[in-house]
Protein backbone atom coordinates (compact mmCIF):
# COMPACT_ATOMS: atom_id res chain seq x y z
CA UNK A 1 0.00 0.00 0.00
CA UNK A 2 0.93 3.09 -0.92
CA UNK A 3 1.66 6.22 1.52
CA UNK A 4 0.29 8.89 -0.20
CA UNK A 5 -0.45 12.72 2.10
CA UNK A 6 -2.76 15.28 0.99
CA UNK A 7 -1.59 18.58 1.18
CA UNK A 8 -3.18 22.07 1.02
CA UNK A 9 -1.25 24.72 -0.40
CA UNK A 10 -2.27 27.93 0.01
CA UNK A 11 -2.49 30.39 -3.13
CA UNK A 12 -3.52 34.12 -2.82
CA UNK A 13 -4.68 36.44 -5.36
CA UNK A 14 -3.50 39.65 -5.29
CA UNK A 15 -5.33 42.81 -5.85
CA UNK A 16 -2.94 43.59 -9.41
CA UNK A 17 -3.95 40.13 -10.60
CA UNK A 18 -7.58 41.15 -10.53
CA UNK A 19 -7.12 44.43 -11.34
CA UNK A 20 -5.56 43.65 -14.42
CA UNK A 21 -8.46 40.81 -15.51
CA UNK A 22 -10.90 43.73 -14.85
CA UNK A 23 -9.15 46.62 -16.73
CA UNK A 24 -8.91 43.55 -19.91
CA UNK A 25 -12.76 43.53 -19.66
CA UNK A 26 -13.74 47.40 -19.40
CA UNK A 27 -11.03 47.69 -22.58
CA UNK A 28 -13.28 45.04 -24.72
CA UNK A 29 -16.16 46.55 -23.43
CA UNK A 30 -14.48 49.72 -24.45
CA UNK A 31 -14.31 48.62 -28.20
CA UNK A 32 -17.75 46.67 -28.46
CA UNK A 33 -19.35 49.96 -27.48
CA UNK A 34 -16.98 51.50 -30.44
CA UNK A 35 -17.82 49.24 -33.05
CA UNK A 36 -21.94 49.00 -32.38
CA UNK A 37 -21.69 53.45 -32.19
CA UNK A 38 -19.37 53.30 -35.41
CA UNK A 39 -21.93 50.97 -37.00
CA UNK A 40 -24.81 52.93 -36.20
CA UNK A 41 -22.63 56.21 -37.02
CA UNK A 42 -22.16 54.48 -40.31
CA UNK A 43 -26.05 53.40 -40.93
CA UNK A 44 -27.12 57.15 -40.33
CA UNK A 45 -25.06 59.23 -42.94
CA UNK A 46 -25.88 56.02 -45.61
CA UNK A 47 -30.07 57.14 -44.22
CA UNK A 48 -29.19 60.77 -44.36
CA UNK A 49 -27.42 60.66 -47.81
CA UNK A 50 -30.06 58.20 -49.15
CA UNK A 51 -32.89 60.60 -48.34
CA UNK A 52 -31.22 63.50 -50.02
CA UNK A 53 -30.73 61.78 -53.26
CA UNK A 54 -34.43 60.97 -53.29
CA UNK A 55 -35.58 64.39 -52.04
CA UNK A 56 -33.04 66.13 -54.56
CA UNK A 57 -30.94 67.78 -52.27
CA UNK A 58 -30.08 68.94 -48.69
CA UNK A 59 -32.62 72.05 -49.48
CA UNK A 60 -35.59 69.70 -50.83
CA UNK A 61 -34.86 67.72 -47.43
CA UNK A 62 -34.79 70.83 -45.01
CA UNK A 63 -38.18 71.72 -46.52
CA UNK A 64 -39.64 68.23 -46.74
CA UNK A 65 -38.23 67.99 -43.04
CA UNK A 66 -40.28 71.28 -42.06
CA UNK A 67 -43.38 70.30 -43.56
CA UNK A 68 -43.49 66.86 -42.26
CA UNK A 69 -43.12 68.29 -39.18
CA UNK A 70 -46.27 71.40 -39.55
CA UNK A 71 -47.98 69.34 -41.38
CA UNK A 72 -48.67 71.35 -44.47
């Protein structure tokens, strides 16, 4: 039979090691939040350049924007 003897041994995080796992999650937070506002960013000028090619200009679409918006 073997004589085998469980040990414990003791490990300790410090307060750099989890600092460091938490500043690599607010950085990839940091860029999701980039990418999905640069995407939208992105989506609204193609909207905003699509409606003035079908209104026939940035003055068509200032005047279709006012009377959209009184109603005439």
């Amino acid at each position: 039979m073997k004589n085998t003897a469980i040990t414990k041994q003791q490990t300790k995080a410090t307060a750099h090691d989890s600092a460091s796992a938490d500043s690599e999650l607010y950085k990839l937070g940091t860029y999701i939040t980039a990418a999905f506002a640069g995407a939208i960013g992105i989506w609204s000028l193609i909207c905003l350049s699509s409606a003035m090619i079908s209104t026939g200009g940035p003055v068509a679409l200032v005047k279709s924007m006012f009377s959209a918006i009184t109603g005439s």
